[in-house]
N, C-alpha and C. Protein backbone atom coordinates (compact mmCIF):
# COMPACT_ATOMS: atom_id res chain seq x y z
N UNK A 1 -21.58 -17.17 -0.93
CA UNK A 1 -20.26 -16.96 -1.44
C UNK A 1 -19.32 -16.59 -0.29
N UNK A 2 -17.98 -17.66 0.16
CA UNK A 2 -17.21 -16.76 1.07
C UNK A 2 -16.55 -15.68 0.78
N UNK A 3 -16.22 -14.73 0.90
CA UNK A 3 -15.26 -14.12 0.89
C UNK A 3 -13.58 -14.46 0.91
N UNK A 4 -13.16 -13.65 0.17
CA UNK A 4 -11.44 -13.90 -0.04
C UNK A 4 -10.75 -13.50 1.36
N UNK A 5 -9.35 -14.84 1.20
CA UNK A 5 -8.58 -14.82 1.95
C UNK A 5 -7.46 -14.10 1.99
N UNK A 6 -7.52 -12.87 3.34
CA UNK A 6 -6.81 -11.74 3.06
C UNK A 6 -5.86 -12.07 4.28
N UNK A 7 -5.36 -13.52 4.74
CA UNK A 7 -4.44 -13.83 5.68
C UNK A 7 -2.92 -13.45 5.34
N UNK A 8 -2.56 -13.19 4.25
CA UNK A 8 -1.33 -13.00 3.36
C UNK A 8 -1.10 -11.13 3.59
N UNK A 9 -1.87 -10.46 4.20
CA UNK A 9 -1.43 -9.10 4.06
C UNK A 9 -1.02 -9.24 5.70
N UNK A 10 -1.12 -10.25 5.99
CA UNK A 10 -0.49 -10.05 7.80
C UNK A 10 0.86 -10.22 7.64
N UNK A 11 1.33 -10.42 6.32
CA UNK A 11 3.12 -10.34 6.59
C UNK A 11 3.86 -8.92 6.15
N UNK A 12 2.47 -7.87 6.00
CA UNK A 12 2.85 -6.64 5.45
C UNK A 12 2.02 -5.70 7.10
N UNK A 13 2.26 -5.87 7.60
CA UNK A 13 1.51 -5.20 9.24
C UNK A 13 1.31 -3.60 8.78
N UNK A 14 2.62 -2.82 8.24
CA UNK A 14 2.77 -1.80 8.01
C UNK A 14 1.58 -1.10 6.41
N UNK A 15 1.00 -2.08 5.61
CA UNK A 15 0.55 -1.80 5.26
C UNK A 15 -1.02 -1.51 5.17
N UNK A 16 -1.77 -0.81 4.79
CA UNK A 16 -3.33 -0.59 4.35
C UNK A 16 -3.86 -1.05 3.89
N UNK A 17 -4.78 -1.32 4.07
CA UNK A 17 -5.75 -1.87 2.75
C UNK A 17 -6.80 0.02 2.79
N UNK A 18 -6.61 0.38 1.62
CA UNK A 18 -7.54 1.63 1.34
C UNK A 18 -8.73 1.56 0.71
N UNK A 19 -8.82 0.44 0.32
CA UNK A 19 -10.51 -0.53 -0.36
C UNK A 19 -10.73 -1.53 -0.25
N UNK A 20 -11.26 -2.05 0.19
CA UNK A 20 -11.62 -3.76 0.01
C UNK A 20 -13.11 -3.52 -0.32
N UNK A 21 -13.20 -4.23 -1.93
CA UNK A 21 -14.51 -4.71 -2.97
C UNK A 21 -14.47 -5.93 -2.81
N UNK A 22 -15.56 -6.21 -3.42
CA UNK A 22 -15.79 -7.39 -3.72
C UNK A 22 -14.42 -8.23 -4.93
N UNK A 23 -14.02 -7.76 -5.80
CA UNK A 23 -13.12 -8.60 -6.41
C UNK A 23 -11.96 -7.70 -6.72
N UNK A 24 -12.02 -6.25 -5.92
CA UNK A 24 -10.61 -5.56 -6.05
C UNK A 24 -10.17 -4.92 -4.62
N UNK A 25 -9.28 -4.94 -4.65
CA UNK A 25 -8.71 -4.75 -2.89
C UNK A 25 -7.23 -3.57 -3.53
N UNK A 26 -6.92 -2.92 -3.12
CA UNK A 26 -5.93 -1.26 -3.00
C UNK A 26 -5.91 -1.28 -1.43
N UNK A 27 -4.19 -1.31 -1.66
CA UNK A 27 -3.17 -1.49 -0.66
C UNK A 27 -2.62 -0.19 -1.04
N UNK A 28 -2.38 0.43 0.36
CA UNK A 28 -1.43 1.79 0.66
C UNK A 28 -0.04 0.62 1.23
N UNK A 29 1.13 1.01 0.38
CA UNK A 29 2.01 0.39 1.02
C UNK A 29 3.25 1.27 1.29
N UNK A 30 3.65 1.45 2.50
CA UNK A 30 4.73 2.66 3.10
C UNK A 30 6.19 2.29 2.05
N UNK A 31 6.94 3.52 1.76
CA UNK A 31 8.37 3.28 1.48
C UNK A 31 8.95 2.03 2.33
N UNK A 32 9.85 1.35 1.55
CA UNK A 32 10.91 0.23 1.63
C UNK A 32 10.05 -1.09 1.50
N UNK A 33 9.01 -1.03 1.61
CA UNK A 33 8.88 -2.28 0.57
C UNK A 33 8.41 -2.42 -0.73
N UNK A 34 9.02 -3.68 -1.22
CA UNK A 34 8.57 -3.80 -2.63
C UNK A 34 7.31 -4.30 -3.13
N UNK A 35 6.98 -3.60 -4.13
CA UNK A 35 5.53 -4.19 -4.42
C UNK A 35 5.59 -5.25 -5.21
N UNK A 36 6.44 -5.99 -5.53
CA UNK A 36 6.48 -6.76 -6.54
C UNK A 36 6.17 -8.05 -5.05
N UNK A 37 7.40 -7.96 -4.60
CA UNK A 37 6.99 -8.88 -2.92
C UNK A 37 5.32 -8.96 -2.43
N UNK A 38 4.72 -7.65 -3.09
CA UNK A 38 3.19 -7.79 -2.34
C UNK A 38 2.69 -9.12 -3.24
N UNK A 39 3.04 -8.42 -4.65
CA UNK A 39 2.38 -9.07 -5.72
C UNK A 39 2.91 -10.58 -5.66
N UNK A 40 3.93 -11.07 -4.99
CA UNK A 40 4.01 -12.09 -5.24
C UNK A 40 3.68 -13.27 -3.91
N UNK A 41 3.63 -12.26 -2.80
CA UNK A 41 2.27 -12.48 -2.03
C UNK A 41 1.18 -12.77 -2.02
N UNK A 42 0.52 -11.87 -3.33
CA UNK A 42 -0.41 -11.94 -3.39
C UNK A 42 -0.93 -13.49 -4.33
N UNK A 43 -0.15 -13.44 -5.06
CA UNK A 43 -0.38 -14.77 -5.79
C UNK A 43 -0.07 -15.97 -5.26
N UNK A 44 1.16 -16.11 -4.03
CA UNK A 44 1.10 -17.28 -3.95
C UNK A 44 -0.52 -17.89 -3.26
N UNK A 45 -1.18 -16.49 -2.45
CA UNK A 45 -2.45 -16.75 -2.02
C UNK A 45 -3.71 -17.33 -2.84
N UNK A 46 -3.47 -16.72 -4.09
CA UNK A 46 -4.63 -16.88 -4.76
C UNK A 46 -4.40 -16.47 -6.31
N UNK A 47 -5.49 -16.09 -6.97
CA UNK A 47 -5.14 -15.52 -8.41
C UNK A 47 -5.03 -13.95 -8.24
N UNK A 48 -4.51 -13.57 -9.23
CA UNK A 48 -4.25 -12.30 -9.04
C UNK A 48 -4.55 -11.77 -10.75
N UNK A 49 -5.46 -10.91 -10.94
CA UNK A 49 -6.08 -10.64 -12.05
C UNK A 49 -5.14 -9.15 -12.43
N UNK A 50 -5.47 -8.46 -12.05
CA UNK A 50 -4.79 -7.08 -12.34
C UNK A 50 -4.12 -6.60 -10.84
N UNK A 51 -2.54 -6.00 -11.76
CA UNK A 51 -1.94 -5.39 -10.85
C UNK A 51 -1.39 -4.01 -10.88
N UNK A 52 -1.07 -3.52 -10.43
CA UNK A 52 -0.84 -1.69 -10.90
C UNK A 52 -0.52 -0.94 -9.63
N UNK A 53 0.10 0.28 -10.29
CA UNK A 53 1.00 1.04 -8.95
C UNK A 53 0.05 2.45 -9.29
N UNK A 54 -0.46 3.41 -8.30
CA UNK A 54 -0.34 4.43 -8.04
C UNK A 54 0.48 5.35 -7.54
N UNK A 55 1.55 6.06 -8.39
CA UNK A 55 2.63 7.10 -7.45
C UNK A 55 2.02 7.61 -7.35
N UNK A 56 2.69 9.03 -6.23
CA UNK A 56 2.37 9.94 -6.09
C UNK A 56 2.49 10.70 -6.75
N UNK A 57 1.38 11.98 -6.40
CA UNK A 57 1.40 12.97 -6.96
C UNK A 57 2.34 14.02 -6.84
N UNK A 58 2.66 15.35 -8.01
CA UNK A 58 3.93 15.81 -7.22
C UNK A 58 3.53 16.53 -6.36
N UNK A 59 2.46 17.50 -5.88
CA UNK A 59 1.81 17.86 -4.84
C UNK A 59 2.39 17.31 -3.35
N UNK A 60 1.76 15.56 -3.66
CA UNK A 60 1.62 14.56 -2.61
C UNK A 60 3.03 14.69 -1.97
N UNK A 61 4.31 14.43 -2.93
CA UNK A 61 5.42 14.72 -2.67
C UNK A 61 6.35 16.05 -2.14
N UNK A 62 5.56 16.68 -2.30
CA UNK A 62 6.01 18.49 -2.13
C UNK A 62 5.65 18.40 -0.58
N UNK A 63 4.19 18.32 -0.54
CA UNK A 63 3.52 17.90 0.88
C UNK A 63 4.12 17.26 1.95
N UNK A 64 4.21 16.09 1.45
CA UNK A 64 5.36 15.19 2.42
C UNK A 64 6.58 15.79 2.68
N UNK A 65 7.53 15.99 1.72
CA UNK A 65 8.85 17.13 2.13
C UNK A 65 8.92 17.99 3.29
N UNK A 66 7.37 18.97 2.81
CA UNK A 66 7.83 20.22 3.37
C UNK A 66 7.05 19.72 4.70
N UNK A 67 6.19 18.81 5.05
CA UNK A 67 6.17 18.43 6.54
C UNK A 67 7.21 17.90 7.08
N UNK A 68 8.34 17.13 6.62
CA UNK A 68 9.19 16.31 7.07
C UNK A 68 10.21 17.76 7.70
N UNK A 69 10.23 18.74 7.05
CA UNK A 69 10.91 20.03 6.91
C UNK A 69 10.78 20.50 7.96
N UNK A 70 9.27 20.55 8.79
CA UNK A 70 8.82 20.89 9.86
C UNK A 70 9.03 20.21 11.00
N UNK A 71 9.30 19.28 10.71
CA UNK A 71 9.10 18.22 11.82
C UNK A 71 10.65 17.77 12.45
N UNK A 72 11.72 18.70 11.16
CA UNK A 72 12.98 18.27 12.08
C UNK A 72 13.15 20.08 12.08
N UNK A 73 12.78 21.38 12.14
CA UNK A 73 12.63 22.11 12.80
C UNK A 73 12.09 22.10 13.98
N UNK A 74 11.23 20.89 14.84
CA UNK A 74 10.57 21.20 15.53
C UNK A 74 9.56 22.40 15.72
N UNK A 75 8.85 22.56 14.64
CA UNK A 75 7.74 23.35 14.36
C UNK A 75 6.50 22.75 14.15
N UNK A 76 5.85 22.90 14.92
CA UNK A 76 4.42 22.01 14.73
C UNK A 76 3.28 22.91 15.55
């Protein structure tokens, strides 16, 4: 069996792949792009069975803030 063609995430450089399975693959994809653009990436490649978003958590978001907080204090 070959394996799937994952040449189509080279127009996303900035993004992850955080799993690659056998028939499910989870993309970390940074703010400003759209996922619908992945998704329609993704299909012109191939089939695309299920699609779905993970936000963040509000934690995840609190987290991120209050480092960003730090980081233009110059506190590190």
């Amino acid at each position: 069996m070959e394996p799937p063609n994952r040449d189509w995430l080279l127009a996303y450089p900035d993004g992850t792949v955080a799993s690659d399975e056998a028939d499910d693959l989870r993309l970390e994809i940074p703010h400003g792009i759209d996922p619908l653009d992945v998704l329609d990436a993704a299909r012109a490649a191939g089939r695309v069975v299920d699609f779905g978003l993970d936000l963040p958590t509000l934690s995840q978001l609190f987290l991120d803030a209050a480092d960003r907080t730090r980081d233009r204090a110059g506190v590190r």
